[in-house]
Protein backbone atom coordinates (compact mmCIF):
# COMPACT_ATOMS: atom_id res chain seq x y z
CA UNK A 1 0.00 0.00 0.00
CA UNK A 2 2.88 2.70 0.59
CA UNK A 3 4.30 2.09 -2.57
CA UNK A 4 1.00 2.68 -4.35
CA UNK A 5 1.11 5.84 -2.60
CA UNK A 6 4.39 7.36 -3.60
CA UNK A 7 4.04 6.13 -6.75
CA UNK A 8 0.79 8.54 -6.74
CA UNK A 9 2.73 11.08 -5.23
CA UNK A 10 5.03 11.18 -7.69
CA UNK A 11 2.95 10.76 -10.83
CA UNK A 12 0.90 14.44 -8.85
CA UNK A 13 4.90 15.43 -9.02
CA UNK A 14 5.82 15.03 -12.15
CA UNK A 15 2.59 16.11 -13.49
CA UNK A 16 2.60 19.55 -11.97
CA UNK A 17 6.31 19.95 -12.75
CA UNK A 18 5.65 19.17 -16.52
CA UNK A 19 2.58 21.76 -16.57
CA UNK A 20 4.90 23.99 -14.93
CA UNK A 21 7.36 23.48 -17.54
CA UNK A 22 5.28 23.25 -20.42
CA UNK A 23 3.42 26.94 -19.49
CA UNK A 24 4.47 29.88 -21.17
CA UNK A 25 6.63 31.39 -19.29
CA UNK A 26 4.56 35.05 -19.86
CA UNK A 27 1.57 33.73 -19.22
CA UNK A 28 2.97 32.89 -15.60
CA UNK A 29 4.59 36.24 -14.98
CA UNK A 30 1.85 38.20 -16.73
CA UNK A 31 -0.22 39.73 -13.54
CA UNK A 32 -3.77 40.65 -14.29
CA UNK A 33 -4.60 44.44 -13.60
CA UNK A 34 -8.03 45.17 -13.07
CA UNK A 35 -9.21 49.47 -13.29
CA UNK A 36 -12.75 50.93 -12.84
CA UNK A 37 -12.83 53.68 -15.75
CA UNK A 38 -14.18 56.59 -14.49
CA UNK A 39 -17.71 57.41 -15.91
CA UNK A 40 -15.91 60.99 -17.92
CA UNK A 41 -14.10 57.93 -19.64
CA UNK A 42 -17.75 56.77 -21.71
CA UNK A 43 -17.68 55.73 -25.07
CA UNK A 44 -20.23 58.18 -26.72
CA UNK A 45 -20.53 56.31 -29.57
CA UNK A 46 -20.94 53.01 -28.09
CA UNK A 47 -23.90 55.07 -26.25
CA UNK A 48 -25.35 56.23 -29.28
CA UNK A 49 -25.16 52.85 -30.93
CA UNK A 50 -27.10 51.54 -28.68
CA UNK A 51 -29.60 54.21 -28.23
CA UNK A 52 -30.73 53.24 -31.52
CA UNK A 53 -30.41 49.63 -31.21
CA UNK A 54 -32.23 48.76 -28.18
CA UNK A 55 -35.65 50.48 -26.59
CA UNK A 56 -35.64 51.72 -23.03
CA UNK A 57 -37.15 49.73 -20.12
CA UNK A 58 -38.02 50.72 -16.84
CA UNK A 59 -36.20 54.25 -15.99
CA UNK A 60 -33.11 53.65 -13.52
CA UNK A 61 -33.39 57.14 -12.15
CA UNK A 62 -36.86 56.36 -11.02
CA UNK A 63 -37.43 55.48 -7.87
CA UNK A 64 -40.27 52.45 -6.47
CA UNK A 65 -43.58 53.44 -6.86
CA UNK A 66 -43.31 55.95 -9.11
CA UNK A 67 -45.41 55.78 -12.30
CA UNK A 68 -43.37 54.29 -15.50
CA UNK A 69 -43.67 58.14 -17.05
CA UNK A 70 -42.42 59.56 -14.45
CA UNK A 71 -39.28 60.20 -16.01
CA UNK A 72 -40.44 61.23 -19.42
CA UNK A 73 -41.40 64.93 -20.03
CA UNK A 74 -44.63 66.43 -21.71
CA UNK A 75 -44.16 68.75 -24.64
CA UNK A 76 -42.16 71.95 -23.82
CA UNK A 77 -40.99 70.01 -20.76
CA UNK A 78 -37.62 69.00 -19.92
CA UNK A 79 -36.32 65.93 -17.99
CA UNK A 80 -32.39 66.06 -17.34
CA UNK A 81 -31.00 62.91 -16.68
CA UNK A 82 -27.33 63.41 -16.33
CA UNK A 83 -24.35 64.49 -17.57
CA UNK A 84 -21.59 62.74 -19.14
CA UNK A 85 -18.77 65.60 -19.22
CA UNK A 86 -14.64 65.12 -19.81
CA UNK A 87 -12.14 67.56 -21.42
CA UNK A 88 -14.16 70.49 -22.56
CA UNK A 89 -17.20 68.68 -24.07
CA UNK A 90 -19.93 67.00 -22.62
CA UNK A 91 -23.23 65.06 -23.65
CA UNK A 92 -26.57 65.12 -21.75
CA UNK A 93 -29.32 62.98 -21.59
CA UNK A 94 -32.51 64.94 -21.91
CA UNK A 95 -36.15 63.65 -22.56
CA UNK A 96 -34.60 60.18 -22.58
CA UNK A 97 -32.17 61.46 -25.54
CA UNK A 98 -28.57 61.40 -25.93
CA UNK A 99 -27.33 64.96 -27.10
CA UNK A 100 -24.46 66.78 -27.74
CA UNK A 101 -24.14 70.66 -27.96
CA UNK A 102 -26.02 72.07 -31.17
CA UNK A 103 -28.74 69.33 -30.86
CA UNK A 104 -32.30 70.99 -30.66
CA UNK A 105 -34.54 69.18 -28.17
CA UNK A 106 -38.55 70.45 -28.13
CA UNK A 107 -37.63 73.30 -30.63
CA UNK A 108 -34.46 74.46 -28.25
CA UNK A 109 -30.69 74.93 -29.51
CA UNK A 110 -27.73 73.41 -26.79
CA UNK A 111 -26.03 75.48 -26.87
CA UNK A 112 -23.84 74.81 -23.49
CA UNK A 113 -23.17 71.98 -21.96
CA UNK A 114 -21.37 72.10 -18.38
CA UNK A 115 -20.45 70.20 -15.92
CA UNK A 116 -23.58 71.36 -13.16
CA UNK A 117 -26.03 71.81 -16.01
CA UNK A 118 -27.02 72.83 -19.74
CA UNK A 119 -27.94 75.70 -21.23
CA UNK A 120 -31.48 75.70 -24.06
CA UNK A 121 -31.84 78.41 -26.40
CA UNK A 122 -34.81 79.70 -28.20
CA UNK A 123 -37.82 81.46 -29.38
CA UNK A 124 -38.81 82.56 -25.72
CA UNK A 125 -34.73 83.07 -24.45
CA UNK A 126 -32.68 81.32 -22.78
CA UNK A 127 -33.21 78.01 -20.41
CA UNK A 128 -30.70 76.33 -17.56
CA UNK A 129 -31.67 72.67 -16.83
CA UNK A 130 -29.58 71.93 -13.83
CA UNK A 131 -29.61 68.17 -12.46
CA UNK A 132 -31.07 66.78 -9.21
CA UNK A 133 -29.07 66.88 -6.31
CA UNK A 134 -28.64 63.81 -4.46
CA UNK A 135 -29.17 63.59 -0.69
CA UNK A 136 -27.98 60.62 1.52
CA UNK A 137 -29.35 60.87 4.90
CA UNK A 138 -30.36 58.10 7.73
């Protein structure tokens, strides 16, 4: 019985030694890095592509109990979701809409977009949509 045994023992051996061996030696070195990407970091286009791919579900951004519309805005109205903003430039998500500055949304111009907010031009002047602020409290 202890032979069986160290001739199992060594077979384990010689079988980890030859994987060893037989690995590419990068592939043992290599370490694997993993980084969150901040959200400025968002493909656009990738956003865009998608926009028209898929249709919306439920709204993330609303919370239990509220009615499935409650996100969407009337005509005239505004809803702004959030904005995406990195190195000068920014995108917004208004009405459920992916925009850049220069897009007209409800027969308004962008004609700013900024970090804290975006800025609607038209007929009747000028218009600031400024996102929620969020709240944590106990």
């Amino acid at each position: 019985m202890g032979s069986k045994v160290n001739k199992i023992k060594s077979f384990a051996f010689i079988t980890v030694l030859l994987l060893l061996l037989l690995t590419p030696y990068s592939l043992r070195l290599t370490p694997v890095v993993l980084r969150a990407q901040p959200l400025s970091e968002i493909n656009t286009e990738w956003l865009e592509r998608q926009e028209k791919a898929l249709q919306w579900g439920r709204d993330p951004f609303a919370l239990p109990g509220q009615p499935s519309g409650a996100g969407v805005a009337a005509d005239g109205e505004f809803h702004l979701s959030a904005i995406i903003y990195r190195a000068g430039r920014g995108v917004a998500i208004i009405n459920n809409k992916i925009l850049r500055q220069g897009d007209m949304v409800e027969g308004r111009r962008i004609t700013e977009i900024l970090p804290d907010r975006v800025v609607l031009q038209g007929a009747t002047g000028e218009k600031e949509l400024r996102v929620n602020k969020f709240v944590l409290g106990r």
